[in-house]
PDB file of N, CA and C in Angstrom:
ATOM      1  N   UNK A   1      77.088 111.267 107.100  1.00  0.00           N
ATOM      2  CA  UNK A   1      78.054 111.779 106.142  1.00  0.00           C
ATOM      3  C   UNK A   1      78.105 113.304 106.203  1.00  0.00           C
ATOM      4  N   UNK A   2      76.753 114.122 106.318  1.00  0.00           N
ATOM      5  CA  UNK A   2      76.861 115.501 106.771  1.00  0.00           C
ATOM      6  C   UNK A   2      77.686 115.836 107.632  1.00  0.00           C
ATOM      7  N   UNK A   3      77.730 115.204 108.738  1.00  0.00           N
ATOM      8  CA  UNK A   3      77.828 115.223 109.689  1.00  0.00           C
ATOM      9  C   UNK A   3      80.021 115.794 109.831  1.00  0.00           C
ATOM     10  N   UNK A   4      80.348 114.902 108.908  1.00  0.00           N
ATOM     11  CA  UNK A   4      81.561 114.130 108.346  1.00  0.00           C
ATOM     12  C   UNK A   4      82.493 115.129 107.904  1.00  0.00           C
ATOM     13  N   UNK A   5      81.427 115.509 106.875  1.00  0.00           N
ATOM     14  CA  UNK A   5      82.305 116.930 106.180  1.00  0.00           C
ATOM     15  C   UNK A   5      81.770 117.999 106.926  1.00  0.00           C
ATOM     16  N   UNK A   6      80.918 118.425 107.980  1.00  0.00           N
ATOM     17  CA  UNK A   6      80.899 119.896 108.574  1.00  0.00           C
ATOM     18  C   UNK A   6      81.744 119.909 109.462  1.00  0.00           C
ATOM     19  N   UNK A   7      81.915 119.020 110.516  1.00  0.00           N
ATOM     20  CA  UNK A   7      83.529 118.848 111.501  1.00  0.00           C
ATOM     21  C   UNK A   7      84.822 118.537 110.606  1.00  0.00           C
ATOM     22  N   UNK A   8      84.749 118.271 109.413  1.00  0.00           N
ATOM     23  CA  UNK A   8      85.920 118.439 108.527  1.00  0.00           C
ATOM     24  C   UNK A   8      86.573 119.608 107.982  1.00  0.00           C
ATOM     25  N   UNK A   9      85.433 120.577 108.056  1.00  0.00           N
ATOM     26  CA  UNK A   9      85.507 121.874 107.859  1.00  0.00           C
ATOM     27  C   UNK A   9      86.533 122.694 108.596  1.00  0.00           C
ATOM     28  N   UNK A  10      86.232 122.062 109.952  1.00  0.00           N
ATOM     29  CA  UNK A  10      86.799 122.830 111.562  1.00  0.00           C
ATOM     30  C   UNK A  10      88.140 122.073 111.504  1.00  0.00           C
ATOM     31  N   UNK A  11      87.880 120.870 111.873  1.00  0.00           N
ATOM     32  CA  UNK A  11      88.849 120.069 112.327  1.00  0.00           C
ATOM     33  C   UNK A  11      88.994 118.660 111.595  1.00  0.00           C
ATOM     34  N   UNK A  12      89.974 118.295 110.826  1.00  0.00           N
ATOM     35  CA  UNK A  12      89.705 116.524 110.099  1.00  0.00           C
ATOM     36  C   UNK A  12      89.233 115.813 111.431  1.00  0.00           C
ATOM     37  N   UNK A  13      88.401 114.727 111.259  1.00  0.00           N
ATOM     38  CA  UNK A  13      88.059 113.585 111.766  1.00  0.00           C
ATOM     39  C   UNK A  13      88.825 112.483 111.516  1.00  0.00           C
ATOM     40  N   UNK A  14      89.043 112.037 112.785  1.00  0.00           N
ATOM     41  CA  UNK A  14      89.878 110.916 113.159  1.00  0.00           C
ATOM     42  C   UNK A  14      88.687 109.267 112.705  1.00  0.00           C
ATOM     43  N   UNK A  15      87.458 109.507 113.377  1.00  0.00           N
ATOM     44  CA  UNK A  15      86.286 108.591 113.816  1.00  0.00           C
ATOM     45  C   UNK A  15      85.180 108.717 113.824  1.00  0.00           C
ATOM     46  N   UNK A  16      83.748 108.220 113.853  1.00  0.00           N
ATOM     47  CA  UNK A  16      82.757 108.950 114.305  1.00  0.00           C
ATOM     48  C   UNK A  16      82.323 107.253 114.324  1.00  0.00           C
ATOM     49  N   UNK A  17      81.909 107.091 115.595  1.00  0.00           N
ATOM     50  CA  UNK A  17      81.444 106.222 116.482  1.00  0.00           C
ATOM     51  C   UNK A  17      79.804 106.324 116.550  1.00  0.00           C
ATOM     52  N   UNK A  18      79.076 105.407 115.632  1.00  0.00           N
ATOM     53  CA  UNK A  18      78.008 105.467 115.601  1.00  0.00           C
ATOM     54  C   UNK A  18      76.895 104.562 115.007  1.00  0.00           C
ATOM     55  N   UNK A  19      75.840 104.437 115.372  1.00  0.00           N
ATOM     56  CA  UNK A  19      74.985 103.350 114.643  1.00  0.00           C
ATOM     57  C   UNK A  19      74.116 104.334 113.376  1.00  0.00           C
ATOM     58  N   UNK A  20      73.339 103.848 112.724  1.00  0.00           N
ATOM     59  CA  UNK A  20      72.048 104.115 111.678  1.00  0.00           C
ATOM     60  C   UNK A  20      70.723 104.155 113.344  1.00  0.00           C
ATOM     61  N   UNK A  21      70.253 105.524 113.014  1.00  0.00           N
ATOM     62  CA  UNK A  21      69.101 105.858 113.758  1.00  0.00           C
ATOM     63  C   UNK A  21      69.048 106.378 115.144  1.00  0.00           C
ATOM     64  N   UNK A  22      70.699 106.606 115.618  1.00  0.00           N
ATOM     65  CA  UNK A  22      71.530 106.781 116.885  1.00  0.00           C
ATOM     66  C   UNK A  22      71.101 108.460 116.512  1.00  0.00           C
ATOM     67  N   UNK A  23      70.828 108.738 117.732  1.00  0.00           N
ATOM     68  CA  UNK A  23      71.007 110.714 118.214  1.00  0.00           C
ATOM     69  C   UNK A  23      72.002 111.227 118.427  1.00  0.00           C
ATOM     70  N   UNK A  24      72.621 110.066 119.248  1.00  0.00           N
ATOM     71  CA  UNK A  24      74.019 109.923 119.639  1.00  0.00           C
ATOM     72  C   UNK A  24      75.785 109.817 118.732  1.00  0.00           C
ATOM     73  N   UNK A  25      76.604 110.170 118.834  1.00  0.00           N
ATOM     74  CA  UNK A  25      77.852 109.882 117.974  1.00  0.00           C
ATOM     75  C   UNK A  25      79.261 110.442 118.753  1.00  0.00           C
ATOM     76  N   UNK A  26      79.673 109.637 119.263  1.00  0.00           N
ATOM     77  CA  UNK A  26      81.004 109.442 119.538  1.00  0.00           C
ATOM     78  C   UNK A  26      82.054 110.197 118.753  1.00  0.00           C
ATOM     79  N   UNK A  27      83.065 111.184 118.252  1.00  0.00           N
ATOM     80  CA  UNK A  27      83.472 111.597 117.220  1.00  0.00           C
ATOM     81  C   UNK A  27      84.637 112.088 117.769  1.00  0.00           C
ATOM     82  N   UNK A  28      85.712 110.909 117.535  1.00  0.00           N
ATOM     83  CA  UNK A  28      87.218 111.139 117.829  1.00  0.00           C
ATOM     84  C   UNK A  28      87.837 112.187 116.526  1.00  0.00           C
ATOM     85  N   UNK A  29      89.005 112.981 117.206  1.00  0.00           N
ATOM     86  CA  UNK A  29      90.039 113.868 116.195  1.00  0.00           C
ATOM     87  C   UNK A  29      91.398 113.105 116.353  1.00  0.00           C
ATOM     88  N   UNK A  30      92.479 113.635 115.607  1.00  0.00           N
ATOM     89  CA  UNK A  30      93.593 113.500 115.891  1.00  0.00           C
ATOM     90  C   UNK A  30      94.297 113.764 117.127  1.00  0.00           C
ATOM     91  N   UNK A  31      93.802 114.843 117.563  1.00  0.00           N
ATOM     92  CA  UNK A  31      94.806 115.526 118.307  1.00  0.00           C
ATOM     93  C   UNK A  31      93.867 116.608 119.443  1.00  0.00           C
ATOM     94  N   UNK A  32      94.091 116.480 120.849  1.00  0.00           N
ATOM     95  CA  UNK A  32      93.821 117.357 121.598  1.00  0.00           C
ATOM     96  C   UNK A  32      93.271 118.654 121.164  1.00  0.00           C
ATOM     97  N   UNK A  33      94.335 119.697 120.262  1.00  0.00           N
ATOM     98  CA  UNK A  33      94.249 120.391 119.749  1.00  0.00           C
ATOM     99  C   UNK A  33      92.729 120.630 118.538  1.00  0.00           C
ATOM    100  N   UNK A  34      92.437 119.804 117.952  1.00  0.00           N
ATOM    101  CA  UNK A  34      91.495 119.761 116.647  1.00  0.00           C
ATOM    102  C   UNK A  34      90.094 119.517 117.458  1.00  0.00           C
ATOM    103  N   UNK A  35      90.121 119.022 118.864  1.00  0.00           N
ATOM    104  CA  UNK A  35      88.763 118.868 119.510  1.00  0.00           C
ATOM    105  C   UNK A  35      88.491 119.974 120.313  1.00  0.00           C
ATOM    106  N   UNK A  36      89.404 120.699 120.805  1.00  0.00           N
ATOM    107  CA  UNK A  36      89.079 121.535 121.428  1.00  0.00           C
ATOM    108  C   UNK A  36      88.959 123.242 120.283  1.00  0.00           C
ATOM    109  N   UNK A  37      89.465 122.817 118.878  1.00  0.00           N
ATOM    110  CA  UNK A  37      88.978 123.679 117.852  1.00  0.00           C
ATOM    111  C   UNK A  37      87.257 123.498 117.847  1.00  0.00           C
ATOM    112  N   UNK A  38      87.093 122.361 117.752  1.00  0.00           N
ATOM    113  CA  UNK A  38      85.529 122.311 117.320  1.00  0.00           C
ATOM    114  C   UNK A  38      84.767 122.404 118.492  1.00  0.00           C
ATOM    115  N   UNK A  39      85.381 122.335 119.857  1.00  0.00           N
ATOM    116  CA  UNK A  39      84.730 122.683 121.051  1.00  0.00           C
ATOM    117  C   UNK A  39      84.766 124.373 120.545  1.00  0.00           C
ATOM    118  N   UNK A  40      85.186 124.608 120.544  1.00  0.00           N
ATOM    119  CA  UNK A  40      85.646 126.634 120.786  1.00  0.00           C
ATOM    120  C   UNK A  40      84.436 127.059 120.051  1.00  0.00           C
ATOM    121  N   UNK A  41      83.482 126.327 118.682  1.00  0.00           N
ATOM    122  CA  UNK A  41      82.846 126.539 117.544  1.00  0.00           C
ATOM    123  C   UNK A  41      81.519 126.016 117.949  1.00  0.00           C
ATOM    124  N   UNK A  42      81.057 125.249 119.218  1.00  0.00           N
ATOM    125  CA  UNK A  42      79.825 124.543 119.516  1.00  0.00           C
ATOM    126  C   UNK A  42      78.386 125.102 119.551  1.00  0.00           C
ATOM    127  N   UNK A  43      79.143 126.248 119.592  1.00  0.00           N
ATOM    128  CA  UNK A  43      77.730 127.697 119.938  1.00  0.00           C
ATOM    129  C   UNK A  43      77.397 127.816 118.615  1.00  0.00           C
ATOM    130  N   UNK A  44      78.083 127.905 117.740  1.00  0.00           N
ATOM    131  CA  UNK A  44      77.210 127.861 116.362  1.00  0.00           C
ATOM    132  C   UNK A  44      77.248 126.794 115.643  1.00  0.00           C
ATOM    133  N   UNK A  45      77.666 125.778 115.602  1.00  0.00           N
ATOM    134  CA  UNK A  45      76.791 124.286 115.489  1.00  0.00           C
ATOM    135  C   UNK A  45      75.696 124.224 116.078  1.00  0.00           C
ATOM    136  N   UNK A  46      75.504 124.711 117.475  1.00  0.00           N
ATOM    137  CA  UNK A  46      74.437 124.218 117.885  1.00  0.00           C
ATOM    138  C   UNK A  46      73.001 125.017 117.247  1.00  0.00           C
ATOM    139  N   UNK A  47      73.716 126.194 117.133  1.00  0.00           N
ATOM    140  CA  UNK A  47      73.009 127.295 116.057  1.00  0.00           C
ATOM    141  C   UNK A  47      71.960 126.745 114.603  1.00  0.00           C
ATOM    142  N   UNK A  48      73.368 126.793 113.960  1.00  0.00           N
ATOM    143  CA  UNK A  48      72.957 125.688 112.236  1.00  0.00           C
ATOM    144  C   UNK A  48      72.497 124.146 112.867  1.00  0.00           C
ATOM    145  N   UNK A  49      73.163 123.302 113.143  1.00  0.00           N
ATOM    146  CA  UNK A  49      72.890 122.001 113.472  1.00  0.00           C
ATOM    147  C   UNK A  49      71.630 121.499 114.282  1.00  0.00           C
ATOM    148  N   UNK A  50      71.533 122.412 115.626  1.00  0.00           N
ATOM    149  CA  UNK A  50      71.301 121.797 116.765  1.00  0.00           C
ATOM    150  C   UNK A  50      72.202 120.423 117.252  1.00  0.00           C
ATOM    151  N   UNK A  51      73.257 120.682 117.268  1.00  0.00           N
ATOM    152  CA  UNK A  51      74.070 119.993 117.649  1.00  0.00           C
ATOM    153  C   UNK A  51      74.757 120.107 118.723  1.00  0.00           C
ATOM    154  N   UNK A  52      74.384 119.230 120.047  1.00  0.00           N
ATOM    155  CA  UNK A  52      75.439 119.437 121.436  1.00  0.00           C
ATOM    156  C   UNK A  52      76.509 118.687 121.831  1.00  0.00           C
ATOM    157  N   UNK A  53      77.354 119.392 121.448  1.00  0.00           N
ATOM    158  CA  UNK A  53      78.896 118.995 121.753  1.00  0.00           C
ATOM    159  C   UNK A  53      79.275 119.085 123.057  1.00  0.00           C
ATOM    160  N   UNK A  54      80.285 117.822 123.477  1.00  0.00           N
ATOM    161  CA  UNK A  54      80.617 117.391 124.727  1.00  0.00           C
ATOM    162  C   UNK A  54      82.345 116.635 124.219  1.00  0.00           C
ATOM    163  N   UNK A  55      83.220 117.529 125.162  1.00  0.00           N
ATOM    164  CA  UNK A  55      83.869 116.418 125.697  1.00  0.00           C
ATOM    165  C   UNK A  55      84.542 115.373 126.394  1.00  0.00           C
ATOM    166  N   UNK A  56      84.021 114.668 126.120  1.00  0.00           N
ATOM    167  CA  UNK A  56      84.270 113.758 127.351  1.00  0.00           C
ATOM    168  C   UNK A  56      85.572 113.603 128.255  1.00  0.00           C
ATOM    169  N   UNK A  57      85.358 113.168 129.515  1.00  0.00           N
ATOM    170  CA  UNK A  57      86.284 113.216 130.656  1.00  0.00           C
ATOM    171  C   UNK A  57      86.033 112.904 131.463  1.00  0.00           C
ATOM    172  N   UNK A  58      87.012 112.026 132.504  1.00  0.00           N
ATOM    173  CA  UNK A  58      86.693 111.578 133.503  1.00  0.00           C
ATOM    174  C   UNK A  58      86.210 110.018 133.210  1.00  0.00           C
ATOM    175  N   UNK A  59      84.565 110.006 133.988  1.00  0.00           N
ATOM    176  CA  UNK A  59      84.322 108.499 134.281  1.00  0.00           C
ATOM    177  C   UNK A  59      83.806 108.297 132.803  1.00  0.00           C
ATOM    178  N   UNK A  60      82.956 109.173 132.106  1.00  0.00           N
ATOM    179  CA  UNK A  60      82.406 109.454 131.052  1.00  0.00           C
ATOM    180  C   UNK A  60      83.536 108.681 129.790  1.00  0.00           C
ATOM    181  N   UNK A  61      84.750 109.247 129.758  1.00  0.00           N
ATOM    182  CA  UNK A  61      85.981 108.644 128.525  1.00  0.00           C
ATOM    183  C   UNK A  61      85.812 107.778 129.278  1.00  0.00           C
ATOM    184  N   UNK A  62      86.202 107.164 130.537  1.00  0.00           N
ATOM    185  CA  UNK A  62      86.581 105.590 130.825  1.00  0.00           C
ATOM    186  C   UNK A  62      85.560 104.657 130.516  1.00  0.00           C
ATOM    187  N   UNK A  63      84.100 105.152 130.411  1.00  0.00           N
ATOM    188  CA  UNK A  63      83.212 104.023 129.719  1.00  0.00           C
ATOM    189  C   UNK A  63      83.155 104.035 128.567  1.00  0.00           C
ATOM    190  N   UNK A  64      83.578 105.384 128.046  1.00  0.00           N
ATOM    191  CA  UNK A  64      83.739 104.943 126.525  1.00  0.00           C
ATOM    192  C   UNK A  64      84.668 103.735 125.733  1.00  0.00           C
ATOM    193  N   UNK A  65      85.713 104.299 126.538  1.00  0.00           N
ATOM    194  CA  UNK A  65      87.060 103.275 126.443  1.00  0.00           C
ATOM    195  C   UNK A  65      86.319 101.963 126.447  1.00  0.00           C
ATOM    196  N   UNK A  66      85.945 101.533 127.620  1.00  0.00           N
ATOM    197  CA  UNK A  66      85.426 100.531 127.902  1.00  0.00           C
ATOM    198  C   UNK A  66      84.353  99.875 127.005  1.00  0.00           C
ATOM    199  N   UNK A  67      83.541 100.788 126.431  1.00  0.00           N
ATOM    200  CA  UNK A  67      82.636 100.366 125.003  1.00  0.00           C
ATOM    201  C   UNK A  67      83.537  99.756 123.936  1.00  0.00           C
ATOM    202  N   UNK A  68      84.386 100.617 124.011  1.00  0.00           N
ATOM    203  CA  UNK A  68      85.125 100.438 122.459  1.00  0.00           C
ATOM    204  C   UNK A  68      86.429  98.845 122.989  1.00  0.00           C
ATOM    205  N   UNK A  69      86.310  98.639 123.803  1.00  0.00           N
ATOM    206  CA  UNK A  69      86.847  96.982 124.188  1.00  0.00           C
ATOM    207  C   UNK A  69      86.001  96.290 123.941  1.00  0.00           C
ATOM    208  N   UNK A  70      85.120  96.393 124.483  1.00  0.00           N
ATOM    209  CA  UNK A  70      83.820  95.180 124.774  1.00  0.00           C
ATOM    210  C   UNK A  70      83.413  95.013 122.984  1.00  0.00           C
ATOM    211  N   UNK A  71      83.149  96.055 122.663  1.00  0.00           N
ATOM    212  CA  UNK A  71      82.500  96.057 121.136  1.00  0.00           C
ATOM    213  C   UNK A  71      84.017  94.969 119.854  1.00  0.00           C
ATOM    214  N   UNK A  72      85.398  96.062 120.675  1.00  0.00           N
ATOM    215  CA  UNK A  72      86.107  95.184 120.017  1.00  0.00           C
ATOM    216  C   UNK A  72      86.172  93.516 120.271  1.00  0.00           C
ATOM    217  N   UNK A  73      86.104  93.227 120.863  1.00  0.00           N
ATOM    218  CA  UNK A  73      86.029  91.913 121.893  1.00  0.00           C
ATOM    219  C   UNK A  73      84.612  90.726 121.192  1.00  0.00           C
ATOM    220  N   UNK A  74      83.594  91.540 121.271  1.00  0.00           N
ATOM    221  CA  UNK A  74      82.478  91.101 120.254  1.00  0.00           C
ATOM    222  C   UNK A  74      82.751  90.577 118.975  1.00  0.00           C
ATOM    223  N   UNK A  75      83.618  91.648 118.294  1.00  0.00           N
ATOM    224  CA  UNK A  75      83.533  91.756 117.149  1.00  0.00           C
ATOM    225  C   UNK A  75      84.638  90.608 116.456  1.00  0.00           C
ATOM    226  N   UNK A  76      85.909  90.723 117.360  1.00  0.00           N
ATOM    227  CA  UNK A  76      86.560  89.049 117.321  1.00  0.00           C
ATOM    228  C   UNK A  76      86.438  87.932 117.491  1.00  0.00           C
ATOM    229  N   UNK A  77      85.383  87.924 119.026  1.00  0.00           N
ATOM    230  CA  UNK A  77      84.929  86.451 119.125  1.00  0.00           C
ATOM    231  C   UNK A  77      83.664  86.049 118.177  1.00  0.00           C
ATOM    232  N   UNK A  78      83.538  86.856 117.373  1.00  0.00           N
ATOM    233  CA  UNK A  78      81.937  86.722 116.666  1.00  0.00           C
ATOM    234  C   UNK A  78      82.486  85.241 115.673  1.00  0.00           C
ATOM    235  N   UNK A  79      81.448  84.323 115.635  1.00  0.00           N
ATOM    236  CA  UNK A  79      82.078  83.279 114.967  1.00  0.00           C
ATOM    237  C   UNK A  79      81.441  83.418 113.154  1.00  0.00           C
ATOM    238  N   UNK A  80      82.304  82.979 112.775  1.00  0.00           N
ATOM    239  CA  UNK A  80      82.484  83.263 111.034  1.00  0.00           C
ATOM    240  C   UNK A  80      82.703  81.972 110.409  1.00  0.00           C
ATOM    241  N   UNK A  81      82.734  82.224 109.517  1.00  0.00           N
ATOM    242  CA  UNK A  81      82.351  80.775 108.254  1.00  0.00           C
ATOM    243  C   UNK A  81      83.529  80.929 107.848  1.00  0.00           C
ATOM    244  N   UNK A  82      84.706  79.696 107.730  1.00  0.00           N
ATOM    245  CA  UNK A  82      86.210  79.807 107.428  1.00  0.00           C
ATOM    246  C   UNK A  82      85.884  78.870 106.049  1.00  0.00           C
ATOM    247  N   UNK A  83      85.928  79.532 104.761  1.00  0.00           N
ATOM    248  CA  UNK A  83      85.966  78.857 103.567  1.00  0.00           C
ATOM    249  C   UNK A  83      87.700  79.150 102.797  1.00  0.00           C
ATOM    250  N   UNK A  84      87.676  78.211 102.669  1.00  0.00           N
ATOM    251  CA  UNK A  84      88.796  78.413 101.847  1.00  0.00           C
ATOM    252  C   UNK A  84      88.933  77.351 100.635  1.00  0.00           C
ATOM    253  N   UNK A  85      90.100  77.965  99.424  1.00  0.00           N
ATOM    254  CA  UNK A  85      90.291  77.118  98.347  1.00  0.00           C
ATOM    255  C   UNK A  85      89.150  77.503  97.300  1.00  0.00           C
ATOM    256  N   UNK A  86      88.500  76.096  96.428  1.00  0.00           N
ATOM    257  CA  UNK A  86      87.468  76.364  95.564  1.00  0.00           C
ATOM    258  C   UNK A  86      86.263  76.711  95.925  1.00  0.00           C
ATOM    259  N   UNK A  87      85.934  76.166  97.513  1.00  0.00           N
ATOM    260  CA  UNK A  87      84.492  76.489  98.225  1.00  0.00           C
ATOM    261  C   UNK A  87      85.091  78.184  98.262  1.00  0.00           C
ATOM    262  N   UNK A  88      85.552  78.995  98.356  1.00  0.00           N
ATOM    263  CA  UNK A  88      85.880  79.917  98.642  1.00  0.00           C
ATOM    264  C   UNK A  88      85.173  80.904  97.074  1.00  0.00           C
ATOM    265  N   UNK A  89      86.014  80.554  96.387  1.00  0.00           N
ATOM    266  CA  UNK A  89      85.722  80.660  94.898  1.00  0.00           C
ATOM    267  C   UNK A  89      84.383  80.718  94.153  1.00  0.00           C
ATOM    268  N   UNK A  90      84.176  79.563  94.509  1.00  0.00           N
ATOM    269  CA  UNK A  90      82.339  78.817  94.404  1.00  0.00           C
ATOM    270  C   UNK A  90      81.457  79.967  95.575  1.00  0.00           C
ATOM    271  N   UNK A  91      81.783  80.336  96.561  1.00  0.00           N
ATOM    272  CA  UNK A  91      80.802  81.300  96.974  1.00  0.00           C
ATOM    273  C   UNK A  91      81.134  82.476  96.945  1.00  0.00           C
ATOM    274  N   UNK A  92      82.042  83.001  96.034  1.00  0.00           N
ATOM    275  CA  UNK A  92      82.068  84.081  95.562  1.00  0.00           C
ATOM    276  C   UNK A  92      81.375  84.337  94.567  1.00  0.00           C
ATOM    277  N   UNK A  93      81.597  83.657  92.831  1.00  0.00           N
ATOM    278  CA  UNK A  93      81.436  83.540  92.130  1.00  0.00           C
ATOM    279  C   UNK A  93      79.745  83.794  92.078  1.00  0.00           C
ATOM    280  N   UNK A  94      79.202  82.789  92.994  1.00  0.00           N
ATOM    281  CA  UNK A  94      77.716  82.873  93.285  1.00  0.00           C
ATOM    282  C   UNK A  94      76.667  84.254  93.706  1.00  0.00           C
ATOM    283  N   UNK A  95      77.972  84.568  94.496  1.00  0.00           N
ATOM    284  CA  UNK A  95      77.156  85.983  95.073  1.00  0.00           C
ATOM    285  C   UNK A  95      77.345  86.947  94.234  1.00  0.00           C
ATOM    286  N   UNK A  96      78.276  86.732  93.279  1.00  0.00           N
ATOM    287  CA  UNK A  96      78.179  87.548  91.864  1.00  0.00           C
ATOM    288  C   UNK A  96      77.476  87.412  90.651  1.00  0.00           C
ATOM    289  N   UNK A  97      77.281  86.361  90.661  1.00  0.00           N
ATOM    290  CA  UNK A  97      75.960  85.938  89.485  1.00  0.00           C
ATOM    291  C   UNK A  97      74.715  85.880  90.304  1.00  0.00           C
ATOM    292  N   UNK A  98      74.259  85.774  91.644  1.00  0.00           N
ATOM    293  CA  UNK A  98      73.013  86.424  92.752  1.00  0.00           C
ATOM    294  C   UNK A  98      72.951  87.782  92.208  1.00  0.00           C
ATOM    295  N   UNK A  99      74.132  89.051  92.506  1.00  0.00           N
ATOM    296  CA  UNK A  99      73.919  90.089  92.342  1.00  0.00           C
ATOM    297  C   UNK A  99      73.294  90.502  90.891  1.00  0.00           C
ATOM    298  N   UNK A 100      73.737  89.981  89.786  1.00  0.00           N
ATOM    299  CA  UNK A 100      73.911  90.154  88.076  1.00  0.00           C
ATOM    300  C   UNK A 100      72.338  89.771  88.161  1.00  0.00           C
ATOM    301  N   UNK A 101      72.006  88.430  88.345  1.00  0.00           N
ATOM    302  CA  UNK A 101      70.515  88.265  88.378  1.00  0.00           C
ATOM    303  C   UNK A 101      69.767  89.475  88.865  1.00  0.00           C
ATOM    304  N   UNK A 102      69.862  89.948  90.305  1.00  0.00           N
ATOM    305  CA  UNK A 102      68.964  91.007  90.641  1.00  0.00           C
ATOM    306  C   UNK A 102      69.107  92.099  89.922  1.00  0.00           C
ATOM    307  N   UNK A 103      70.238  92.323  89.470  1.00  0.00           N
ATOM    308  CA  UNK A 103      70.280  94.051  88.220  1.00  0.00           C
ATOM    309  C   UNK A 103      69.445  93.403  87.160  1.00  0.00           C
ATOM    310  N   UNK A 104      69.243  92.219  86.758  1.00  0.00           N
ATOM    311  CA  UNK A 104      68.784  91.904  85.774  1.00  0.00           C
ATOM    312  C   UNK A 104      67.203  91.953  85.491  1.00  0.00           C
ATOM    313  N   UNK A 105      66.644  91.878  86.685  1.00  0.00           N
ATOM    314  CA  UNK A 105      65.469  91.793  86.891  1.00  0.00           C
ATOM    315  C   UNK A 105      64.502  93.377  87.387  1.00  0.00           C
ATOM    316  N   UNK A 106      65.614  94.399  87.668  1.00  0.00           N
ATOM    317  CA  UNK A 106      65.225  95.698  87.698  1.00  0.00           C
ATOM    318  C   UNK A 106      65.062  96.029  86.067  1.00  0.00           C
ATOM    319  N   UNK A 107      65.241  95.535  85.321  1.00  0.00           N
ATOM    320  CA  UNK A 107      64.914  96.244  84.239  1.00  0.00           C
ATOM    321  C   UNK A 107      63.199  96.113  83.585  1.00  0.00           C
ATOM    322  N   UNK A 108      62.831  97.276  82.915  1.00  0.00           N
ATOM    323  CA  UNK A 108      61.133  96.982  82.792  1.00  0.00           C
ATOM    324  C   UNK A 108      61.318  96.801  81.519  1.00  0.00           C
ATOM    325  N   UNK A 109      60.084  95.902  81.524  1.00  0.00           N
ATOM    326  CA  UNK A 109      60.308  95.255  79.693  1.00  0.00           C
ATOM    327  C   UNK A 109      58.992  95.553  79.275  1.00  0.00           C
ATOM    328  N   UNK A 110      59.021  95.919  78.140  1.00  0.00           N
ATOM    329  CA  UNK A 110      57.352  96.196  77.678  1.00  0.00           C
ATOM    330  C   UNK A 110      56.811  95.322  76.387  1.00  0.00           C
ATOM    331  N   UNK A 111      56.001  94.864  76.552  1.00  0.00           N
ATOM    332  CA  UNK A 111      55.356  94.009  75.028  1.00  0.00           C
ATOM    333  C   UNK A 111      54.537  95.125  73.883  1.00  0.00           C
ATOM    334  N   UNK A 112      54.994  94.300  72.803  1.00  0.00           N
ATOM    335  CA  UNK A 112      54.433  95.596  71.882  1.00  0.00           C
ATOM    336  C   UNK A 112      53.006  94.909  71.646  1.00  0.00           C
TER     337      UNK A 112
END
């Protein structure tokens, strides 16, 4: 999220392509123009941040491209639980009275 609003600063963010615990981050802009703003600025990110900016080209974008298929591709054929109607309802309802229970049980109770 730091991350999010300091290139927001420079340039809005389009994306930021990334996992939890990654070094790494992918971080699309709008426009030609807005990446090569935050390229022009890398010397002092890397300054404050330690942050090394790259952008990609060549074979480098074409595997990216190629990530971002495969991942999409994953992410459609991934198979899912098709509920519909009252079962639909019924496991909603549930995972909302699941949740209500667990707030319920964070609370500390004391005996006098």
């Amino acid at each position: 999220m730091q991350t999010l609003m300091m290139l927001s600063k420079i340039s809005p963010v389009a994306y930021i392509d990334t996992m939890d615990g990654d070094v790494e981050a992918h971080i699309r802009f709008h426009t030609p123009e807005q990446t090569k703003a935050v390229n022009a600025v890398k010397a002092e990110l890397y300054k404050e941040h330690s942050w090394k900016i790259e952008i990609l080209s060549g074979d480098h974008e074409q595997r990216y491209w190629q990530k971002i298929l495969v991942d999409r591709q994953v992410k459609l054929n991934r198979p899912r639980e098709k509920k519909r109607g009252t079962e639909k309802l019924i496991s909603k309802a549930e995972k909302i009275i699941m949740a209500r229970a667990k707030e319920a049980n964070k609370h500390i109770r004391f005996d006098d």
